[in-house]
N, C-alpha and C. Protein backbone atom coordinates (compact mmCIF):
# COMPACT_ATOMS: atom_id res chain seq x y z
N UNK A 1 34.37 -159.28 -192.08
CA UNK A 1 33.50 -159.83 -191.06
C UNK A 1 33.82 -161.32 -190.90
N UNK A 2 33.83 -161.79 -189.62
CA UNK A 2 33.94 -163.37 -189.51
C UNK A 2 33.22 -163.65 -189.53
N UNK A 3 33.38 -165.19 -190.12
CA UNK A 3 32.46 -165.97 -190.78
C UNK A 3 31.43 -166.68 -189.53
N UNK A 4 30.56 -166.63 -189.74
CA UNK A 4 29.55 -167.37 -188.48
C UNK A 4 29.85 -168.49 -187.29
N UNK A 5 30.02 -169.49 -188.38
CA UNK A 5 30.63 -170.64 -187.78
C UNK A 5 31.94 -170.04 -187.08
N UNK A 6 32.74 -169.63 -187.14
CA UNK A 6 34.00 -169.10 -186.25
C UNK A 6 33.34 -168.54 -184.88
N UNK A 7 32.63 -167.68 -185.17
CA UNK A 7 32.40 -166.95 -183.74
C UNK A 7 31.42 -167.98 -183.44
N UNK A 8 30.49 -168.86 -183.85
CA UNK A 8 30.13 -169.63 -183.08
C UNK A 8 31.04 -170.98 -182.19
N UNK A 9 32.03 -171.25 -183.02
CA UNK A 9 33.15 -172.12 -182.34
C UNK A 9 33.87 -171.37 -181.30
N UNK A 10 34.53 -169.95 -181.52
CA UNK A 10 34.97 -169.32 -180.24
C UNK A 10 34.10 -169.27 -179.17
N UNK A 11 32.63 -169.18 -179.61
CA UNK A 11 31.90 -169.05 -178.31
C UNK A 11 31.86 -170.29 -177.71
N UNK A 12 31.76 -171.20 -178.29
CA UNK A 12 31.70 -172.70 -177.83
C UNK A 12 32.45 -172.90 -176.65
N UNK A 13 33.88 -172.47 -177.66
CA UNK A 13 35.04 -172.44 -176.53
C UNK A 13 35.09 -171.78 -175.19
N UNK A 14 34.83 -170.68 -175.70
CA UNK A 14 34.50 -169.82 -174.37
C UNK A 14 33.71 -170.61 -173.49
N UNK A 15 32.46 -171.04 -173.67
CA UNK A 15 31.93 -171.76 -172.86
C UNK A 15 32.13 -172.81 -171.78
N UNK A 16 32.82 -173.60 -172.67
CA UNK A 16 33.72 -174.84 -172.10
C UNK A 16 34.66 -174.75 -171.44
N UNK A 17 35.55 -173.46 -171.44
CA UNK A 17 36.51 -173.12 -170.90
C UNK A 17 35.73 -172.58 -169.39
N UNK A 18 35.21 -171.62 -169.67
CA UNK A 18 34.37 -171.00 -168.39
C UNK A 18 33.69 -172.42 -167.02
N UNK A 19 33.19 -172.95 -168.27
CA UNK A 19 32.55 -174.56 -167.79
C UNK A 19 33.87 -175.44 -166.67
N UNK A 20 34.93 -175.39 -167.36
CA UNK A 20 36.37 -175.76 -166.76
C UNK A 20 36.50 -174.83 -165.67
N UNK A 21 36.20 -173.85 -165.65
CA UNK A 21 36.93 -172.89 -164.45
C UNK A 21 36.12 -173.54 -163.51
N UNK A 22 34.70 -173.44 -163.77
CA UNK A 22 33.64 -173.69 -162.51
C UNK A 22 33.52 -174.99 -162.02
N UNK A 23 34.13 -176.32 -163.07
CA UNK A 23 34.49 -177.51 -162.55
C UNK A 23 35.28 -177.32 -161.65
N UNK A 24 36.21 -176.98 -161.71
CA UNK A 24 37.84 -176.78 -160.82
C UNK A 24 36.93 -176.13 -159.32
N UNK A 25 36.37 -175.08 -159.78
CA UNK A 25 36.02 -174.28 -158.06
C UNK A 25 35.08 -175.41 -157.55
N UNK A 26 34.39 -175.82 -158.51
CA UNK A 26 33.24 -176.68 -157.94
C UNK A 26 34.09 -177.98 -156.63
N UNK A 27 35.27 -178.20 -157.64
CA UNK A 27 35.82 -179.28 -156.88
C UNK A 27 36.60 -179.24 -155.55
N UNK A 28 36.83 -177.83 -155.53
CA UNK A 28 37.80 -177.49 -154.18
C UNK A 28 37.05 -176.11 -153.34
N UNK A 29 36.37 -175.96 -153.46
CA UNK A 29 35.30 -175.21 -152.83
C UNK A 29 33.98 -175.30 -152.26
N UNK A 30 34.03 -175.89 -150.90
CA UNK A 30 32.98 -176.13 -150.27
C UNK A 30 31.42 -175.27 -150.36
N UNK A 31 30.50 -175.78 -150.96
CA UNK A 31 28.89 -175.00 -151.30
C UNK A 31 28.39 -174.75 -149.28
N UNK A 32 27.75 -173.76 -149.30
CA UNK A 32 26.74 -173.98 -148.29
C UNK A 32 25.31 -174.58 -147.90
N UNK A 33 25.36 -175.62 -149.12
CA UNK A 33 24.04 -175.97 -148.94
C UNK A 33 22.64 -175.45 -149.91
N UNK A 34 23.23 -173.97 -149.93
CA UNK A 34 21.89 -173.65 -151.45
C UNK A 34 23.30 -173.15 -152.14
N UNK A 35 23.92 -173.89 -153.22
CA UNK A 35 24.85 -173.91 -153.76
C UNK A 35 26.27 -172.56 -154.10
N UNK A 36 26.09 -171.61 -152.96
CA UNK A 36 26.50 -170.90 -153.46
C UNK A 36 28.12 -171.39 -152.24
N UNK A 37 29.43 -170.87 -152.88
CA UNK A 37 30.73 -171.60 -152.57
C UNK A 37 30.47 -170.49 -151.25
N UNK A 38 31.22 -171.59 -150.31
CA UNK A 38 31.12 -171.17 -148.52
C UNK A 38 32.88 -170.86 -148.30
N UNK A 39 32.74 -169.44 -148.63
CA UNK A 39 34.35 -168.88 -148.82
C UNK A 39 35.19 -168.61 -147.51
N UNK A 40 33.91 -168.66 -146.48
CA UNK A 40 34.40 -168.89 -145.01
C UNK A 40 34.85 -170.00 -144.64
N UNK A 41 34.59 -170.99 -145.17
CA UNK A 41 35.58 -172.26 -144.86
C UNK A 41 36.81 -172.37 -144.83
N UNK A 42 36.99 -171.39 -145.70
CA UNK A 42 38.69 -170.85 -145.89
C UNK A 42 39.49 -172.15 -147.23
N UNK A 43 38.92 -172.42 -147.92
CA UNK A 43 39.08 -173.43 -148.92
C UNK A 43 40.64 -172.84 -149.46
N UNK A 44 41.90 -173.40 -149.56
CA UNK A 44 42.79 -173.50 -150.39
C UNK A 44 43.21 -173.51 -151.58
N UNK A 45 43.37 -173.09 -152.38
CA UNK A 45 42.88 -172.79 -153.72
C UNK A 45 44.71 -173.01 -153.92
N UNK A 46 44.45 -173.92 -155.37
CA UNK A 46 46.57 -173.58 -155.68
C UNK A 46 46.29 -172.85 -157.00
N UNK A 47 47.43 -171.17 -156.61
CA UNK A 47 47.33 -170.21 -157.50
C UNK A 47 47.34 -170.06 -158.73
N UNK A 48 48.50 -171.08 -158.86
CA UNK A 48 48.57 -171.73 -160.28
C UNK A 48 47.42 -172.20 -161.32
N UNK A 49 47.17 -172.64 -160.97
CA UNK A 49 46.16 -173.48 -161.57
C UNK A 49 44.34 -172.45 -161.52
N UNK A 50 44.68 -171.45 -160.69
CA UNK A 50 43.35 -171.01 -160.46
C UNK A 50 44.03 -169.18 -161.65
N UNK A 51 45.09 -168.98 -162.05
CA UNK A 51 45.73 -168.42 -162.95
C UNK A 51 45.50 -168.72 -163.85
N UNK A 52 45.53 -170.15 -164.30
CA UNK A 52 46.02 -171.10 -165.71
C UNK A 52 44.84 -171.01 -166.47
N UNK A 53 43.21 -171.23 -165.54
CA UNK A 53 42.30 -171.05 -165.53
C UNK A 53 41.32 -169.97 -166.34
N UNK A 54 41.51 -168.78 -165.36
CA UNK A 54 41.67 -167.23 -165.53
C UNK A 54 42.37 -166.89 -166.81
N UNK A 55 43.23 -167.15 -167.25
CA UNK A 55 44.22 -166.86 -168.26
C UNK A 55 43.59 -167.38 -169.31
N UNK A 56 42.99 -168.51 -169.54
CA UNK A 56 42.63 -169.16 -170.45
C UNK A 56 40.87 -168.48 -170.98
N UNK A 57 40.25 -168.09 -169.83
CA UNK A 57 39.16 -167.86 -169.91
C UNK A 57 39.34 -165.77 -170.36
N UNK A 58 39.64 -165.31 -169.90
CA UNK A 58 40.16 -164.25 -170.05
C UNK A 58 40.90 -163.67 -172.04
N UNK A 59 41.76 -164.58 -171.90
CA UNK A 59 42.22 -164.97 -173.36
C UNK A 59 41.00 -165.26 -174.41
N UNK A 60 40.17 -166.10 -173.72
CA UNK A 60 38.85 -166.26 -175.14
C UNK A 60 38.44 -164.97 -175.14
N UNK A 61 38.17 -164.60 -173.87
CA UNK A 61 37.26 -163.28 -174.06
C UNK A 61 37.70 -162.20 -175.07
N UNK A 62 38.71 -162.01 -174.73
CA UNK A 62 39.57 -160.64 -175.65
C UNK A 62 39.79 -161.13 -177.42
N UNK A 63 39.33 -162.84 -177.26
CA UNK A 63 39.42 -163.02 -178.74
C UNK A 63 38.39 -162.22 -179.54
N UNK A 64 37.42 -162.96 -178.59
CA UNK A 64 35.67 -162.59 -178.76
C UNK A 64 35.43 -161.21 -178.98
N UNK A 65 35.95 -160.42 -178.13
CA UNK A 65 36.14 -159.13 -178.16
C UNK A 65 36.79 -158.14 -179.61
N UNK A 66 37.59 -158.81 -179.83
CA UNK A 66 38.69 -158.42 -181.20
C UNK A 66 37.55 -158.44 -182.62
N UNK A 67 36.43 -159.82 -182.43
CA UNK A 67 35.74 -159.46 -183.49
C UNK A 67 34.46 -158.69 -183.35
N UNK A 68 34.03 -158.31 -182.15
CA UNK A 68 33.21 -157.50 -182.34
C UNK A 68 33.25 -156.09 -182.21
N UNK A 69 34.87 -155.56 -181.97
CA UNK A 69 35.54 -154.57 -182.35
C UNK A 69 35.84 -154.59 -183.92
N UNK A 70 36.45 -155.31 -184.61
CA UNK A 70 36.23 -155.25 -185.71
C UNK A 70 34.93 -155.45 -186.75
N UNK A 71 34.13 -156.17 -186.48
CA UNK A 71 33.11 -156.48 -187.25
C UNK A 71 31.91 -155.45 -186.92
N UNK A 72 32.19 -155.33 -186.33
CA UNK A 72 30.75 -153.96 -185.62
C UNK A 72 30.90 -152.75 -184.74
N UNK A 73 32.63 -152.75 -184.91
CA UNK A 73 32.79 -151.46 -183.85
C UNK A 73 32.20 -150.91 -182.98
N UNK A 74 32.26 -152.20 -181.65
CA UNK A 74 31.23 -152.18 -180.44
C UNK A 74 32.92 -152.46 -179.63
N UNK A 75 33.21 -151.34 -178.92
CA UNK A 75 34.06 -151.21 -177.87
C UNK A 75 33.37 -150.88 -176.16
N UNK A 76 34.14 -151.21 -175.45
CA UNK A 76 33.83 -151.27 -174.05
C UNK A 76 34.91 -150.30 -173.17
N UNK A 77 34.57 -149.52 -172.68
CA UNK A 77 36.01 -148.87 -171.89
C UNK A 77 35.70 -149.22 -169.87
């Protein structure tokens, strides 16, 4: 079983990382006013970076995932 503090630091991470994704959209994605992103504006997004993002956030998850497949054999299909 992992030790507490670990999965509390991965979650951390996770957080912060997620926190990063939504900075980035926040910054190049026009709100409508009651904050939700106005995707009709047609906002530009560079793929890269909206990948790099995704990848990173995605990656915690499956960490996160690995121990609560192992530690408690709680799978998702």
């Amino acid at each position: 079983m992992q030790d507490k503090d670990v999965v509390e630091a991965e979650l951390k991470r996770l957080i912060e990382i997620r926190d990063a994704f939504y900075a980035y959209l926040d910054a190049n994605i026009p709100t409508d006013g009651r904050g939700n992103y106005d995707f009709a504006a047609r906002p530009t997004l560079d793929a890269q970076e909206v990948y790099d993002h995704f990848f990173k956030l995605d990656y915690q998850a499956r960490k996160l995932r690995a121990f609560m497949v192992q530690d408690y054999n709680i799978t998702a299909h």
